[in-house]
N, C-alpha and C. Protein backbone atom coordinates (compact mmCIF):
# COMPACT_ATOMS: atom_id res chain seq x y z
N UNK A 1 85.06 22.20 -88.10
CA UNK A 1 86.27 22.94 -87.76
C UNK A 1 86.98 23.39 -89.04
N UNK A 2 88.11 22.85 -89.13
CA UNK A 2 89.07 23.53 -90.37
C UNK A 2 88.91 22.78 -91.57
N UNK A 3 88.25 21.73 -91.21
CA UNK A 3 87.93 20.64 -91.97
C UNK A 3 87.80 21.41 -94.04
N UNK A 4 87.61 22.30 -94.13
CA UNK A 4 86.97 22.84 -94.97
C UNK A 4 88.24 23.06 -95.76
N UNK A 5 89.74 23.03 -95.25
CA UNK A 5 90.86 23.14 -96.04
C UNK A 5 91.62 21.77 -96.23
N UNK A 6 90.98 20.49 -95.86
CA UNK A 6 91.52 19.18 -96.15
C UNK A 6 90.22 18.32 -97.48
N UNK A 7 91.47 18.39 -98.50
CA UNK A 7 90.95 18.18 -99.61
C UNK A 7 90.72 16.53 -99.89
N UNK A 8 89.73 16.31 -100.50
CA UNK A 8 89.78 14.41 -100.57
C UNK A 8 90.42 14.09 -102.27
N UNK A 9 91.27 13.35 -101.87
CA UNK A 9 92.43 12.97 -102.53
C UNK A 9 91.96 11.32 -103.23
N UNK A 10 91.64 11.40 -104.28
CA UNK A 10 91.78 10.23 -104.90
C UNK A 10 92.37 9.44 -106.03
N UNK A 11 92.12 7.54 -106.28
CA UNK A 11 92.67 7.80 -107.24
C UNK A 11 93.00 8.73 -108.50
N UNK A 12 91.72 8.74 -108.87
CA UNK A 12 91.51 9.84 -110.09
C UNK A 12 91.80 11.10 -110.06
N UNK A 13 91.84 11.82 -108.80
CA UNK A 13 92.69 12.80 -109.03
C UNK A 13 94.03 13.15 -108.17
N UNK A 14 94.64 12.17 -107.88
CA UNK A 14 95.97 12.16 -107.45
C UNK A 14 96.99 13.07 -108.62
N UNK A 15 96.75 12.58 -109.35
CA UNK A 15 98.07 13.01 -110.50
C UNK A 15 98.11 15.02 -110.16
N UNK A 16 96.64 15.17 -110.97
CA UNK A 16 96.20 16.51 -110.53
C UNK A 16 96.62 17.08 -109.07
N UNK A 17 96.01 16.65 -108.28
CA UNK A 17 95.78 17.24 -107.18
C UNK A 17 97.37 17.32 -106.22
N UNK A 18 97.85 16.18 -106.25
CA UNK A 18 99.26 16.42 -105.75
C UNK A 18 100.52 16.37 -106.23
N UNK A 19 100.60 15.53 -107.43
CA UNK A 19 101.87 15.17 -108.40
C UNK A 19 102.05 16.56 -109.12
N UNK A 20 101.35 17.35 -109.45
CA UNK A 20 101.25 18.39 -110.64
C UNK A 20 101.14 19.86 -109.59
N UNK A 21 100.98 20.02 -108.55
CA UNK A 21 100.65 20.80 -107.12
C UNK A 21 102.23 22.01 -107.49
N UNK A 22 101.77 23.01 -107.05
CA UNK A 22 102.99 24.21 -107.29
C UNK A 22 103.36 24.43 -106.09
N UNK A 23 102.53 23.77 -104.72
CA UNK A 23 102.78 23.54 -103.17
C UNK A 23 103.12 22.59 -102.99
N UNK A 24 103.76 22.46 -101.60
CA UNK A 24 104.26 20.82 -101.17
C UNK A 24 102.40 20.23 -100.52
N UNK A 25 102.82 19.01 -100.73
CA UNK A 25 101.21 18.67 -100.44
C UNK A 25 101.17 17.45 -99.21
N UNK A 26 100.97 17.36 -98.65
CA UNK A 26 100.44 16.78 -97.08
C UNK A 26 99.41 15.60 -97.72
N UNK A 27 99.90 14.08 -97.78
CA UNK A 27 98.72 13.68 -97.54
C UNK A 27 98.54 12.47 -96.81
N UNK A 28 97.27 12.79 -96.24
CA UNK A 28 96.64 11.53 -94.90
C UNK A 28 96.69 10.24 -95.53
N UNK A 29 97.27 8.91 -95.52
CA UNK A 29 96.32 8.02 -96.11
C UNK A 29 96.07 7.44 -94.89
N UNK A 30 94.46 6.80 -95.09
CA UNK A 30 93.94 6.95 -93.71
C UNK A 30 92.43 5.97 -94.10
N UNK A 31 91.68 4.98 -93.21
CA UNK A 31 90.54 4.10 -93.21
C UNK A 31 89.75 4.79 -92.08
N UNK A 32 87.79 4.69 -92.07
CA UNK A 32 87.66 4.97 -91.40
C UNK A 32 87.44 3.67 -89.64
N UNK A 33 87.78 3.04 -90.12
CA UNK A 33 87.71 1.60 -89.02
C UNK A 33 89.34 1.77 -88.12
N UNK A 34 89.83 2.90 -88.72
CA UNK A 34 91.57 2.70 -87.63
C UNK A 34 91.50 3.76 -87.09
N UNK A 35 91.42 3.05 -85.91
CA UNK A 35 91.57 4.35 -84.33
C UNK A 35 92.58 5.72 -84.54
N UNK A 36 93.96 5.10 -84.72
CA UNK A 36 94.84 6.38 -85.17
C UNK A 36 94.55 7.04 -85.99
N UNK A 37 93.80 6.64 -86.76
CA UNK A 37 93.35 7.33 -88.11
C UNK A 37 92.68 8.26 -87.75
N UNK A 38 91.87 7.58 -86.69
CA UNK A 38 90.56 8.87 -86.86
C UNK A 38 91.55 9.96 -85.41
N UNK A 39 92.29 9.52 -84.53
CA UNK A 39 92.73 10.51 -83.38
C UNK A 39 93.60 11.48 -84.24
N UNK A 40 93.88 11.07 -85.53
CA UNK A 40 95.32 12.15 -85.95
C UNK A 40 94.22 12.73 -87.09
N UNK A 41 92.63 12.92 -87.46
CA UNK A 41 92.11 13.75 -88.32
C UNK A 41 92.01 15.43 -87.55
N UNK A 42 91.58 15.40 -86.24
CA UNK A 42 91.23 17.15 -85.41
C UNK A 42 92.78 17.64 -86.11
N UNK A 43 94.10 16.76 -85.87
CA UNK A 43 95.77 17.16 -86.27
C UNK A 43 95.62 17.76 -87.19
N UNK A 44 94.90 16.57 -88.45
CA UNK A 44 95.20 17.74 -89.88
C UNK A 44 94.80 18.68 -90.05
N UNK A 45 93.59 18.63 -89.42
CA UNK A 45 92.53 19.93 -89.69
C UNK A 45 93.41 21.10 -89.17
N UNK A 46 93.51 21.02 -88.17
CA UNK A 46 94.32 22.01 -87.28
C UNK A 46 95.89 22.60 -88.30
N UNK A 47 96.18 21.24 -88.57
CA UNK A 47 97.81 21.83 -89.39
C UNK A 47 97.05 22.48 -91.13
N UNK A 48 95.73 21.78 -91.19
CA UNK A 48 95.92 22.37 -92.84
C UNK A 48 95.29 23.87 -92.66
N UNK A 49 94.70 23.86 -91.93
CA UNK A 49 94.54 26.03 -91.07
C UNK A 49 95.49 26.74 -90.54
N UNK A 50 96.78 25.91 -89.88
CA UNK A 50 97.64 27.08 -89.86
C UNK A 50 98.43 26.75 -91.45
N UNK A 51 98.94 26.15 -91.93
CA UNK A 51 99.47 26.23 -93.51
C UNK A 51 98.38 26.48 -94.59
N UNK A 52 97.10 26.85 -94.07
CA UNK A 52 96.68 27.48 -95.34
C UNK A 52 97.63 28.25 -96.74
N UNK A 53 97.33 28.17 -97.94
CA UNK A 53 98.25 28.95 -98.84
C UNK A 53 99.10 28.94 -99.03
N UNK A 54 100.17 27.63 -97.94
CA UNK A 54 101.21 27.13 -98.46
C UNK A 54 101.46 26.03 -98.36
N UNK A 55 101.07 25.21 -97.94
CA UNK A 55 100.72 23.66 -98.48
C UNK A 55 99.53 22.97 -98.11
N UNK A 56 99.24 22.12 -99.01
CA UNK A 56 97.72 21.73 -99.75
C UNK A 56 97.49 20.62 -98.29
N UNK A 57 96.66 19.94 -98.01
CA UNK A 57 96.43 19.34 -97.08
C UNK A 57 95.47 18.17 -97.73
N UNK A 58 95.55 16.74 -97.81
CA UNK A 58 94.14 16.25 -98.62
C UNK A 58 94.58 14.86 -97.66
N UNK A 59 93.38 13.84 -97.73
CA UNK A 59 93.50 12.59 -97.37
C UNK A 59 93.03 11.41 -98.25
N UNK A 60 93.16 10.43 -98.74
CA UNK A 60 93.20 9.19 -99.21
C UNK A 60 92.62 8.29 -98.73
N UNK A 61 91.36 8.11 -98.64
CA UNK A 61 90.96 6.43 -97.83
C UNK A 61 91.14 5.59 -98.66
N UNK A 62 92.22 4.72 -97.91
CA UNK A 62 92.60 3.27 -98.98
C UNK A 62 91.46 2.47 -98.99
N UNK A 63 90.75 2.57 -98.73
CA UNK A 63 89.84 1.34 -98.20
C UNK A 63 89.28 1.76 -100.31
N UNK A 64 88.76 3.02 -100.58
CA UNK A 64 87.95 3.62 -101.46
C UNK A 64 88.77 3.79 -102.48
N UNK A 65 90.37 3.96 -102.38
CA UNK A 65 91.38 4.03 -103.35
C UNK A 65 92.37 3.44 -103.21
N UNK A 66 92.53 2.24 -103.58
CA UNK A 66 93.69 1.01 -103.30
C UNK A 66 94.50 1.42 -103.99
N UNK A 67 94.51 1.85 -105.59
CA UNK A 67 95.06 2.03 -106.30
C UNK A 67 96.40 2.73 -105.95
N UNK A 68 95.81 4.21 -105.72
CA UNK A 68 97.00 4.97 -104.88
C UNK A 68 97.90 4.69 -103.81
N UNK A 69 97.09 3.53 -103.41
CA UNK A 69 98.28 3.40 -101.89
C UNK A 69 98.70 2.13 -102.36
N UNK A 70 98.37 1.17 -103.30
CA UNK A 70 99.21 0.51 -103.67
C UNK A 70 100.27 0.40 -104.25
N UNK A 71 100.05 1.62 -105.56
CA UNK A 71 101.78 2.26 -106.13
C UNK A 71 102.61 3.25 -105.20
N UNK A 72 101.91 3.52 -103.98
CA UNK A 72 102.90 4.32 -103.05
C UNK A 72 103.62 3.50 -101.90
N UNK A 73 103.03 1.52 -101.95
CA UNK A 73 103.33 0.60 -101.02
C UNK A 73 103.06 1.24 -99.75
N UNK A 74 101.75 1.79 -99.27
CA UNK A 74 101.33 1.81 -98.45
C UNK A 74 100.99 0.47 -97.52
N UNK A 75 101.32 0.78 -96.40
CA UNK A 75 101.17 -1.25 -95.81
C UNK A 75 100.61 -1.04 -94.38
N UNK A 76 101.27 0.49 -93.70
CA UNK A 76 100.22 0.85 -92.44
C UNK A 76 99.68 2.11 -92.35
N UNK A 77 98.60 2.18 -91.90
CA UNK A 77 98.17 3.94 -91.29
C UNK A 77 97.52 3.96 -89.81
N UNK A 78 97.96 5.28 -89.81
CA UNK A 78 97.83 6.30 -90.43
C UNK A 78 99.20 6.56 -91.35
N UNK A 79 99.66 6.81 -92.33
CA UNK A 79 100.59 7.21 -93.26
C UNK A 79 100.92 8.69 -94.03
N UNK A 80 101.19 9.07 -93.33
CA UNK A 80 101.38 10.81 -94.09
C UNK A 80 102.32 10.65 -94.83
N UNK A 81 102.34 11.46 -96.06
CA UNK A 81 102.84 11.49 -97.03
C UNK A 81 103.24 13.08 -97.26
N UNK A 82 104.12 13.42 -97.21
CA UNK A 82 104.69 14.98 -97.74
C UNK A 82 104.97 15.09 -99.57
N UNK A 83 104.55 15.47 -100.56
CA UNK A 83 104.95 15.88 -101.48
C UNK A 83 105.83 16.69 -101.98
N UNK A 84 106.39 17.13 -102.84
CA UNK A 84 107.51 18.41 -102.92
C UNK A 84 107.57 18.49 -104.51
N UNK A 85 107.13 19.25 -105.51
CA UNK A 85 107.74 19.24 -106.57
C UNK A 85 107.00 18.02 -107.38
N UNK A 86 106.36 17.55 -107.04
CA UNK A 86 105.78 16.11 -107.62
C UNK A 86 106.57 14.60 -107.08
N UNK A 87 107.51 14.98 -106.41
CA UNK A 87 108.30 13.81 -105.66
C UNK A 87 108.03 13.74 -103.93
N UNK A 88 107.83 12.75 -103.78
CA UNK A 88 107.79 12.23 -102.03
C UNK A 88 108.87 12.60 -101.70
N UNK A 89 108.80 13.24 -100.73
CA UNK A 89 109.70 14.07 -99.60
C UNK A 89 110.20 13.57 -98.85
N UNK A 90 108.57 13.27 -98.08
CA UNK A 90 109.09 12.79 -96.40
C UNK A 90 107.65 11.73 -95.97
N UNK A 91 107.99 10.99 -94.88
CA UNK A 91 107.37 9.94 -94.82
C UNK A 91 107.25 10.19 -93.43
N UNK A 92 105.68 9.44 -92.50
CA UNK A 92 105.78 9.83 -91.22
C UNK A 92 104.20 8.47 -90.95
N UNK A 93 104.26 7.88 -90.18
CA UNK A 93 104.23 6.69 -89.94
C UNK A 93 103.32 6.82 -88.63
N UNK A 94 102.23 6.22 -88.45
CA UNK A 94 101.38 6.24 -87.46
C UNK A 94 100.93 7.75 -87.15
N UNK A 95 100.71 7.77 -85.76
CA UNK A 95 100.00 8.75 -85.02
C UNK A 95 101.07 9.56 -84.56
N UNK A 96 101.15 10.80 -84.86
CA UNK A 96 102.36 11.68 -84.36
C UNK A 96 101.50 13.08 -83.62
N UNK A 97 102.39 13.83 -82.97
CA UNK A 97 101.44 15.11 -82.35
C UNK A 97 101.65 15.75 -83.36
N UNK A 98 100.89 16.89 -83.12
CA UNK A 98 101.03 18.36 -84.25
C UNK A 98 102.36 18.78 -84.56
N UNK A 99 103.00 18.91 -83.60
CA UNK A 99 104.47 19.74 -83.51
C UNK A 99 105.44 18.99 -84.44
N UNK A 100 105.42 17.89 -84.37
CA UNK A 100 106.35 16.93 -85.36
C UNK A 100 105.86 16.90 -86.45
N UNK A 101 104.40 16.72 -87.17
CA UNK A 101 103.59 17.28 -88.01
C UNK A 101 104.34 18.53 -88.97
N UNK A 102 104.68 19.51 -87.77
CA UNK A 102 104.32 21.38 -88.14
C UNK A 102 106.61 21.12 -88.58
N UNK A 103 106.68 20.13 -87.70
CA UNK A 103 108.59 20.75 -88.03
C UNK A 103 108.77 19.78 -89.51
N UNK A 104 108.04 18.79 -90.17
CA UNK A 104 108.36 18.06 -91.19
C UNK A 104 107.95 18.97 -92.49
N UNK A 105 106.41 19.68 -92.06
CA UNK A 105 106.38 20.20 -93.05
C UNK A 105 107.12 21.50 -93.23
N UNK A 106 107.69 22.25 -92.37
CA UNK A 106 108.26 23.33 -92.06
C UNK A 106 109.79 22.98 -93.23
N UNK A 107 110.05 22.02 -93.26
CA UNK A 107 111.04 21.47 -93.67
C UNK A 107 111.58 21.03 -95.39
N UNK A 108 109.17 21.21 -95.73
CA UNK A 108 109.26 21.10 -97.12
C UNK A 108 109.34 22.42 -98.01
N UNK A 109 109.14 23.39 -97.08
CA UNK A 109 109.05 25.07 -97.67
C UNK A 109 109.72 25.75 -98.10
């Protein structure tokens, strides 16, 4: 599917990829063993195709990058993370629908 505009986000290139970003940046942190995790991936795909070109879309498996979700005190997921400017925005916590998704980031623009 849209899959092709959700970028994989890791330690090593966190700094790059979202801290240093000239877009607000969306990101999943997310395992593949957690149910919500995997029901809220069709979401991103879907939200990082309609925000193509204006904000970045990527996901984080803690399981593969502790690092990052440990200096962000990540503790549950699914965990979205909004970026802005190189600073955390907005925070959004489990499994949410699209629409609440589409009005948070609407919010970082």
């Amino acid at each position: 599917m849209a899959a092709e505009n959700v970028l994989e986000i890791t330690d090593a290139n966190f700094e790059e990829t979202v801290i240093k970003s000239a877009l607000p940046v969306l990101v999943d942190f997310w395992a593949p063993w957690c149910g919500p995790c995997r029901m809220m991936g069709p979401v991103i795909d879907e939200v990082a195709e309609a925000f193509a070109g204006k904000v970045k879309v990527g996901k984080v498996n803690v399981d593969e990058n502790p690092q990052i979700a440990g200096k962000l005190g990540i503790r549950s997921i699914p965990n979205l993370i909004i970026f802005k400017d190189g600073e955390r925005f907005s925070d959004i916590v489990g499994a949410v629908p699209r629409p609440k998704l589409e009005e948070a980031l609407n919010k970082a623009l």
